[in-house]
Every structure is written in structure tokens, then in C-alpha cells.
C-alpha atoms as a PDB file:
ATOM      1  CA  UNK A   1      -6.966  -3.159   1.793  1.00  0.00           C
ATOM      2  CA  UNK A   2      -8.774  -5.698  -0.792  1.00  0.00           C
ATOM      3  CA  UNK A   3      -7.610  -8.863  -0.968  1.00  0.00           C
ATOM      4  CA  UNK A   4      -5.920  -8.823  -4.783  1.00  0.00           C
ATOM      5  CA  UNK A   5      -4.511 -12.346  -6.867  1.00  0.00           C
ATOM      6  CA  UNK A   6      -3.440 -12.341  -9.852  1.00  0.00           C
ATOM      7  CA  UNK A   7      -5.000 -15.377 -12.007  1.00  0.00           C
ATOM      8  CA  UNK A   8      -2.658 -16.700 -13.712  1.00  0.00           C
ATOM      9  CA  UNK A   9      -3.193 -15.415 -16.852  1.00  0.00           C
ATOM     10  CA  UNK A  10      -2.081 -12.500 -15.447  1.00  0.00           C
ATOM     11  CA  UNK A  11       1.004 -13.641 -14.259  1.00  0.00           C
ATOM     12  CA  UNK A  12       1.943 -15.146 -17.336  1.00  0.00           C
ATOM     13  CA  UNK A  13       1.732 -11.803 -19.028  1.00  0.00           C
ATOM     14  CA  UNK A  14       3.136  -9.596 -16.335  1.00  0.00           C
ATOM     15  CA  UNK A  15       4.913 -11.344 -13.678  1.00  0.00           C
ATOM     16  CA  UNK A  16       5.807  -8.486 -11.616  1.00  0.00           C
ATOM     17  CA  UNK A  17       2.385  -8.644 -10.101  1.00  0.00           C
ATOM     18  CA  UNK A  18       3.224 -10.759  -7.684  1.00  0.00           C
ATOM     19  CA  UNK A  19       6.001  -8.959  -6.531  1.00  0.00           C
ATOM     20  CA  UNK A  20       3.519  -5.791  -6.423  1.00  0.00           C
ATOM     21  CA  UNK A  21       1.111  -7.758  -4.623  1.00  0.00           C
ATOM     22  CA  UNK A  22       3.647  -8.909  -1.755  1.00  0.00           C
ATOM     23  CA  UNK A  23       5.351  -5.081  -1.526  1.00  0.00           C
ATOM     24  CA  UNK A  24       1.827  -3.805  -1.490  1.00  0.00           C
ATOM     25  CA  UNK A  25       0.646  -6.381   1.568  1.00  0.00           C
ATOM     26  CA  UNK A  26       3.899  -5.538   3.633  1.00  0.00           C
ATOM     27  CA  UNK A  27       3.454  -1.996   3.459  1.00  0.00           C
ATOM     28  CA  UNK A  28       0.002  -2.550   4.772  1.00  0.00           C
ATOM     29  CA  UNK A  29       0.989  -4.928   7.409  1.00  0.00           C
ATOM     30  CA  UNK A  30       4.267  -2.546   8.151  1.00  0.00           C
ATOM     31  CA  UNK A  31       1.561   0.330   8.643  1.00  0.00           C
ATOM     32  CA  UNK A  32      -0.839  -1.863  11.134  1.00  0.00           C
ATOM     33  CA  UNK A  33       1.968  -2.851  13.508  1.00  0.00           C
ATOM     34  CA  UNK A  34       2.960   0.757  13.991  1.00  0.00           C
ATOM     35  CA  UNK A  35      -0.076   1.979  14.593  1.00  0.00           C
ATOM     36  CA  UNK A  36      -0.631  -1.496  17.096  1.00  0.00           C
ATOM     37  CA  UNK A  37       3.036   0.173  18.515  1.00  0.00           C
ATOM     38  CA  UNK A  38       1.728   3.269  18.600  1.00  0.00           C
ATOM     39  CA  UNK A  39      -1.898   3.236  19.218  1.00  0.00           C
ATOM     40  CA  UNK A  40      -2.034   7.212  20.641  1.00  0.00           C
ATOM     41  CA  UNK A  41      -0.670   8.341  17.170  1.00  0.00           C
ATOM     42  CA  UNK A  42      -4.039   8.736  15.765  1.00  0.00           C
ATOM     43  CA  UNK A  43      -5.673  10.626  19.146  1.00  0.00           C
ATOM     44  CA  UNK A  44      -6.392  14.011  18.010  1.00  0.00           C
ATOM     45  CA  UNK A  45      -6.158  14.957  21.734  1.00  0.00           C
ATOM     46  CA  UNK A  46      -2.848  14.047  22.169  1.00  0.00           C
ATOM     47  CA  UNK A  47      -1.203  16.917  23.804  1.00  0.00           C
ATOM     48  CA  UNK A  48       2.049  16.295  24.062  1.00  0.00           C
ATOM     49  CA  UNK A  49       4.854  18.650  22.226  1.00  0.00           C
ATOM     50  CA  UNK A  50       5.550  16.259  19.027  1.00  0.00           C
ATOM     51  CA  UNK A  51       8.703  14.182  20.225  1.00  0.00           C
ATOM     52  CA  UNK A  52      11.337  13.123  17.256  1.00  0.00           C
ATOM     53  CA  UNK A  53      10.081   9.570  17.499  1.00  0.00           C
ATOM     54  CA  UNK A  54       6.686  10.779  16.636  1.00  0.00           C
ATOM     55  CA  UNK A  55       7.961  12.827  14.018  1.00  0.00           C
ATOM     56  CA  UNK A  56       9.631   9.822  11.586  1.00  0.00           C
ATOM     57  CA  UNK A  57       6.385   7.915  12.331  1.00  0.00           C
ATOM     58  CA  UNK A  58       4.694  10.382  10.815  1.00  0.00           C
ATOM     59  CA  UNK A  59       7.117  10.594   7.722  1.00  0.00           C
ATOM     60  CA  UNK A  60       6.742   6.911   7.609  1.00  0.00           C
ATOM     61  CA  UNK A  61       3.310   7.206   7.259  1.00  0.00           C
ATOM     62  CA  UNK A  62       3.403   9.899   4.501  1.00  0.00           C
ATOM     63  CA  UNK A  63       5.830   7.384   2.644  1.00  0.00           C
ATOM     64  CA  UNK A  64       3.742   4.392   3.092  1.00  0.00           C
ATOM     65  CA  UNK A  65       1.089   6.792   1.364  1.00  0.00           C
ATOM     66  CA  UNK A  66       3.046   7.728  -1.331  1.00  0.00           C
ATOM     67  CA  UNK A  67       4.872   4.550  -2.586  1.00  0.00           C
ATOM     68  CA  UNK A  68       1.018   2.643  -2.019  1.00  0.00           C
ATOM     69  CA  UNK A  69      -0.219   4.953  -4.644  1.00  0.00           C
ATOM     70  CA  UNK A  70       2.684   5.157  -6.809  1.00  0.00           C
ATOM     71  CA  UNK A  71       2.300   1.199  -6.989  1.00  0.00           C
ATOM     72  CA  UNK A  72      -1.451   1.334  -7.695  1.00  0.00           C
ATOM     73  CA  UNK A  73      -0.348   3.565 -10.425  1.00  0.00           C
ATOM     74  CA  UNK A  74       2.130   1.197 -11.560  1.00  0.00           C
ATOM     75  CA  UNK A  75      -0.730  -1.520 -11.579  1.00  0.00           C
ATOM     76  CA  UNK A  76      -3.208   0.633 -13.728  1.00  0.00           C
ATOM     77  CA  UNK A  77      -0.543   0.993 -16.100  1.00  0.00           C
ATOM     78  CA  UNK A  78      -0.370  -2.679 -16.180  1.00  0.00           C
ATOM     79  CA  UNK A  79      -3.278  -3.608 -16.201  1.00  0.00           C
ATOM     80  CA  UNK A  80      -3.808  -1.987 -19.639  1.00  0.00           C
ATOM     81  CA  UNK A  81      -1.193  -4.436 -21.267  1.00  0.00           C
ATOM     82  CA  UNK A  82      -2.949  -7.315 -23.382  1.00  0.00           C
ATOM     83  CA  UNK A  83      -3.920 -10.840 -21.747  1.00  0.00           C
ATOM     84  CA  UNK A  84      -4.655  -8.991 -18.506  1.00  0.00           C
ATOM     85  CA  UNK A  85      -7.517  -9.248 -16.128  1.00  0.00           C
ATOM     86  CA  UNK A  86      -8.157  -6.289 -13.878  1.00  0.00           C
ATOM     87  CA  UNK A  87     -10.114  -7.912 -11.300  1.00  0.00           C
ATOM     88  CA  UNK A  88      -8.658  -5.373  -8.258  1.00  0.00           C
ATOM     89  CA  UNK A  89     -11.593  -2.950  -7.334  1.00  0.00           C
ATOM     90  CA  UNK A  90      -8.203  -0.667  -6.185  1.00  0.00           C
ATOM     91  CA  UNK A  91      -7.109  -0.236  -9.335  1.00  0.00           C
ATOM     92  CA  UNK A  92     -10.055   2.784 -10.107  1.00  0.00           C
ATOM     93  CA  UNK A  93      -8.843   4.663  -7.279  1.00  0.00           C
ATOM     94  CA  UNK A  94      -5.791   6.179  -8.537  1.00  0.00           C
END
């Protein structure tokens, strides 16, 4: 994850990025303590028969995924509005 700020400029015309910007560093932070909870999650050797537990972790993950891209979407989109600097190098990788 890249460190993103709004300038203000940009908040003045769109002042939803700052919610997106605090949404979008949770979900990071939500996905580094589980996998600091779970640090076997990632082992490819892990052997044991997939446990419920395991199994929501894994759908967590999948809708971390999916609601960090739909918000990078939701930035682009943004981002094309007048008065606003892209300056996120995320933004491209939609």
C-alpha cells in the first residue's frame, strides 16, 4: 500500500476522498492483523483439512480484495472530475 493524501485542492472538489482514504487504510491494516493472527494462512504446506475458521478468513480475504479494487475504481472515476490532482501511483492499476 502507497501512502495516498489528498491536497487540498482535492478535497475541496471531492471530499469523499478522505473517507476513501481512511476505508482504504483500515482494510489494509484489518488484512495485516489477520495475517499477524494467523501467520500459517499463507504456508502452502499447511496440511491440515481446511477448518471453518480458516474458511471465513479466506472469504475475508477475497472481500478485502474485492471492495480494495472496487474503491480504486471509485477513485479513478474521481479522479477524472475537474480541479483534481491524481497524485496516487494506485490509481493506474485498476
Amino acid at each position: 500500500m502507497t501512502p495516498f493524501f489528498p491536497t487540498p485542492a482535492d478535497l475541496t472538489h471531492c471530499p469523499e476522498l478522505a473517507l476513501m482514504i481512511i476505508l482504504q487504510t483500515t482494510l489494509e491494516m484489518s488484512r495485516r492483523m489477520l495475517l499477524a493472527a494467523y501467520p500459517d494462512f499463507c504456508d502452502d504446506d499447511r496440511s491440515e483439512v481446511p477448518s471453518a475458521e480458516y474458511a471465513y478468513l479466506e472469504a475475508i480475504f477475497h472481500q478485502l480484495d474485492a471492495l480494495e479494487r472496487t474503491l480504486r475504481g471509485y477513485r479513478q472515476c474521481l479522479g477524472h472530475r475537474p480541479g483534481i490532482e491524481s497524485g496516487d501511483p494506485d490509481d493506474d492499476a485498476f
